[in-house]
Protein backbone atom coordinates (compact mmCIF):
# COMPACT_ATOMS: atom_id res chain seq x y z
CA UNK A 1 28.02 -43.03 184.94
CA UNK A 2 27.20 -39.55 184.75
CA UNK A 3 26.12 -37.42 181.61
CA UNK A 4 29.65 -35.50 181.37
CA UNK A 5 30.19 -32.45 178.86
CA UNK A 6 32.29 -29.63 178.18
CA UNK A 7 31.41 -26.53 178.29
CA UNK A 8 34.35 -23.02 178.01
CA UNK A 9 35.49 -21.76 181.70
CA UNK A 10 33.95 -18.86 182.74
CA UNK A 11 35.01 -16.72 185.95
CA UNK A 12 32.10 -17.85 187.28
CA UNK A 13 33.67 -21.31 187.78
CA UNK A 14 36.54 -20.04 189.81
CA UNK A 15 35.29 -20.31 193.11
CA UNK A 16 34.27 -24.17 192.34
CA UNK A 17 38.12 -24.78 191.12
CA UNK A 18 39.40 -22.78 194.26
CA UNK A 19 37.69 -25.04 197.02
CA UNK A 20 38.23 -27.97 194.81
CA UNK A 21 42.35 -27.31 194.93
CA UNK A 22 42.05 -26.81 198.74
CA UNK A 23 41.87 -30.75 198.89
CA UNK A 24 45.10 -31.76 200.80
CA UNK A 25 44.47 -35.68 198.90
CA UNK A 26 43.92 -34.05 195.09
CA UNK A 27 46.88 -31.62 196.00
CA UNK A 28 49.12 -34.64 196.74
CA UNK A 29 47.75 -36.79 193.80
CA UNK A 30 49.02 -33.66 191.46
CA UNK A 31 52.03 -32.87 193.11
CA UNK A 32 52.90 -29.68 190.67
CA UNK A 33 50.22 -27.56 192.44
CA UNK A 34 50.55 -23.89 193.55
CA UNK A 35 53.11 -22.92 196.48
CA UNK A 36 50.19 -22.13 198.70
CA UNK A 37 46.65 -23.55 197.78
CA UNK A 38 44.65 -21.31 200.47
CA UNK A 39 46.29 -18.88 198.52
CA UNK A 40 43.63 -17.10 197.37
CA UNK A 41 45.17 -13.65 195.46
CA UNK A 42 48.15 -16.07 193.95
CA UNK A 43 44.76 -18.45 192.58
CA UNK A 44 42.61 -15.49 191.00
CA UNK A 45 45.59 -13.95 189.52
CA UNK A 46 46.83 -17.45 187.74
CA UNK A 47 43.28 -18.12 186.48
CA UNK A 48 42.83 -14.40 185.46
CA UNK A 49 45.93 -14.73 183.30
CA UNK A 50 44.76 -18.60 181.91
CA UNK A 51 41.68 -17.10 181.01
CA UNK A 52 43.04 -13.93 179.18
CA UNK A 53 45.40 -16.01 177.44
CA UNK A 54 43.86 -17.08 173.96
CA UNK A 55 46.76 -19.47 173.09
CA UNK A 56 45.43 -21.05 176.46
CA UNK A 57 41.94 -23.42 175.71
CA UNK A 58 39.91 -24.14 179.21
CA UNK A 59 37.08 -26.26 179.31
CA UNK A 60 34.81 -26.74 182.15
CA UNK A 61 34.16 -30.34 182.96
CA UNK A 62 30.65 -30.59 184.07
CA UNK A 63 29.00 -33.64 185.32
CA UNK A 64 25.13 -34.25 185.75
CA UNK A 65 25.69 -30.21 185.10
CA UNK A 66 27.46 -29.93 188.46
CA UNK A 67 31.26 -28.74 187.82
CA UNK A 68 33.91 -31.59 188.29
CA UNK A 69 36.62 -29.79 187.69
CA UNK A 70 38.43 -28.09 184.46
CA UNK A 71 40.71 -29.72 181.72
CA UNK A 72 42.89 -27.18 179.38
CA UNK A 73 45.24 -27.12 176.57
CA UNK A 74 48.73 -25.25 176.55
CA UNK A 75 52.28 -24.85 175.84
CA UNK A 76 54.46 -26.37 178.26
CA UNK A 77 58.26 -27.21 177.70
CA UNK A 78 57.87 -26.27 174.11
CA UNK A 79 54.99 -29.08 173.77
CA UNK A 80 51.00 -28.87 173.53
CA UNK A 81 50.00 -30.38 176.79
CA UNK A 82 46.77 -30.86 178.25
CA UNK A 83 45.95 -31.39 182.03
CA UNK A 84 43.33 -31.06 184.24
CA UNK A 85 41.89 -31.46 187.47
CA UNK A 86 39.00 -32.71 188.86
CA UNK A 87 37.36 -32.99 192.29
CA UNK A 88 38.11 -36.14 194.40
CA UNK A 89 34.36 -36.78 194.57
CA UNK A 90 34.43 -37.14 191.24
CA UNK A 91 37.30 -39.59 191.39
CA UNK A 92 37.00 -43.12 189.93
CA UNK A 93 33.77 -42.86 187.75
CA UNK A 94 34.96 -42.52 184.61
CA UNK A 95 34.98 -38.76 184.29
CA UNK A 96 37.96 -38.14 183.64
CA UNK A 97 38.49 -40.17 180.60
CA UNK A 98 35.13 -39.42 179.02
CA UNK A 99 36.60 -35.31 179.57
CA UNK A 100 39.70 -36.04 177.95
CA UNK A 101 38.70 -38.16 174.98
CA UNK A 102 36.00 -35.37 174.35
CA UNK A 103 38.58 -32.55 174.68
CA UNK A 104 41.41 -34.14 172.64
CA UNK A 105 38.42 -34.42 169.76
CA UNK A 106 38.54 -30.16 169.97
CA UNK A 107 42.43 -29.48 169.79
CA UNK A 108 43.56 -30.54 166.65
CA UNK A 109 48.05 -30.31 167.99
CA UNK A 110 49.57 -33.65 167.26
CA UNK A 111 51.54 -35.03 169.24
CA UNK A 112 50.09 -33.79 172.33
CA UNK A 113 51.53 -34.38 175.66
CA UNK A 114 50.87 -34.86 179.67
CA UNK A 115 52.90 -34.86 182.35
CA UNK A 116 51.85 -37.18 185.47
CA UNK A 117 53.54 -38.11 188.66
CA UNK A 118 55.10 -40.87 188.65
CA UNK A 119 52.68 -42.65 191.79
CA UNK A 120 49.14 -41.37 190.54
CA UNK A 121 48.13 -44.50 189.16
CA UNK A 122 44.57 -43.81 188.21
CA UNK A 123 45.78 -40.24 185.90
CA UNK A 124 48.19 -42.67 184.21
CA UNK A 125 45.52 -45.01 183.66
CA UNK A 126 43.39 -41.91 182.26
CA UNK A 127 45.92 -41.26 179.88
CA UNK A 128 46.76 -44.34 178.77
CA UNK A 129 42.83 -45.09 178.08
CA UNK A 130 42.82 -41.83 175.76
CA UNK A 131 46.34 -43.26 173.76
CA UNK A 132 48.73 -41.16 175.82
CA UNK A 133 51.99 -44.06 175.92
CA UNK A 134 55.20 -42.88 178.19
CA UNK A 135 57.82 -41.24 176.05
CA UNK A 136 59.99 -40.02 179.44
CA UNK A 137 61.12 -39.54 182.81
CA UNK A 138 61.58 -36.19 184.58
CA UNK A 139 61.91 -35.20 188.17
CA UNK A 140 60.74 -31.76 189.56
CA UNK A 141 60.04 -29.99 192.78
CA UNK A 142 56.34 -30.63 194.36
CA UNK A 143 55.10 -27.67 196.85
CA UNK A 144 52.16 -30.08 197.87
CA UNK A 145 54.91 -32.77 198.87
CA UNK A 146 58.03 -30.42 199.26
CA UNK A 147 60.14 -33.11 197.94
CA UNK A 148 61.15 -33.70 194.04
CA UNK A 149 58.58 -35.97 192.58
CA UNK A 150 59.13 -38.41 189.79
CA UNK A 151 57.10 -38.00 186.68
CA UNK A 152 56.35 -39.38 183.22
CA UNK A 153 56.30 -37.49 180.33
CA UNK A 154 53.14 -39.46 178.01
CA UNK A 155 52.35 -38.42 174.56
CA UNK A 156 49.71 -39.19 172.04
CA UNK A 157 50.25 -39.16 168.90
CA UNK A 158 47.22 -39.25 166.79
């Protein structure tokens, strides 16, 4: 497994994130992706405003010091949520749990909560790892699909 750390997201990242999110697979895995991914203006203007927002924490995910991807904390439905996002190549090895036990460690909101579609069976099995258990069902809209998509609403609680 790779040496994986966290480290704050800088604009420098962007462009990393950006051709990561071009990914037709990782944009179907997600489902609740931007309108238009090759959307470039509609990208730099969401990430300017996550990054200017300091009620907003997002952490780069590096691993072997290469950028997998990012994983942040927000408000979302009235809840702190975390996602993230990380490039397929660095799918299946672990990196994703190692990033999200690490960043739950540095937000200190309990309960915290994800939402997760209902068919990507390896972020469930991310969250579940970190103590995330289902607490829900909701159904919303995907742009990558354009269809509604089936999700779960998972919480952790300590």
């Amino acid at each position: 497994m790779s040496h994986i750390r966290l480290r704050p997201t800088t604009a420098d990242d962007l462009p990393t994130f950006y051709a990561q999110q071009l990914d037709p697979e990782a944009n179907r895995m997600a489902a609740f992706t931007s309108k238009n991914p090759s959307d470039r203006e509609a990208f730099a203007a969401h990430w300017n405003k996550l990054l200017a927002d300091e009620s907003i924490c997002n952490m780069t995910v590096l691993a072997d010091e290469k950028i997998a991807g990012y994983i942040v904390h927000f408000e979302q439905f009235g809840h702190p949520s975390v996602g993230y996002w990380l490039g397929t190549e660095y799918w299946g090895k672990g990196i994703a749990t190692t990033a999200l036990q690490t960043f739950l460690q540095l937000i200190p909101a309990r309960p915290v909560y994800a939402r997760v579609a209902k068919d990507n069976v390896g972020s469930i099995r991310v969250l579940q790892k970190c103590g995330f258990q289902t607490v829900g069902e909701d159904k919303g809209f995907s742009a990558a699909r354009g269809s509604e998509v089936e999700e779960f609403i998972m919480r952790r609680e300590a």
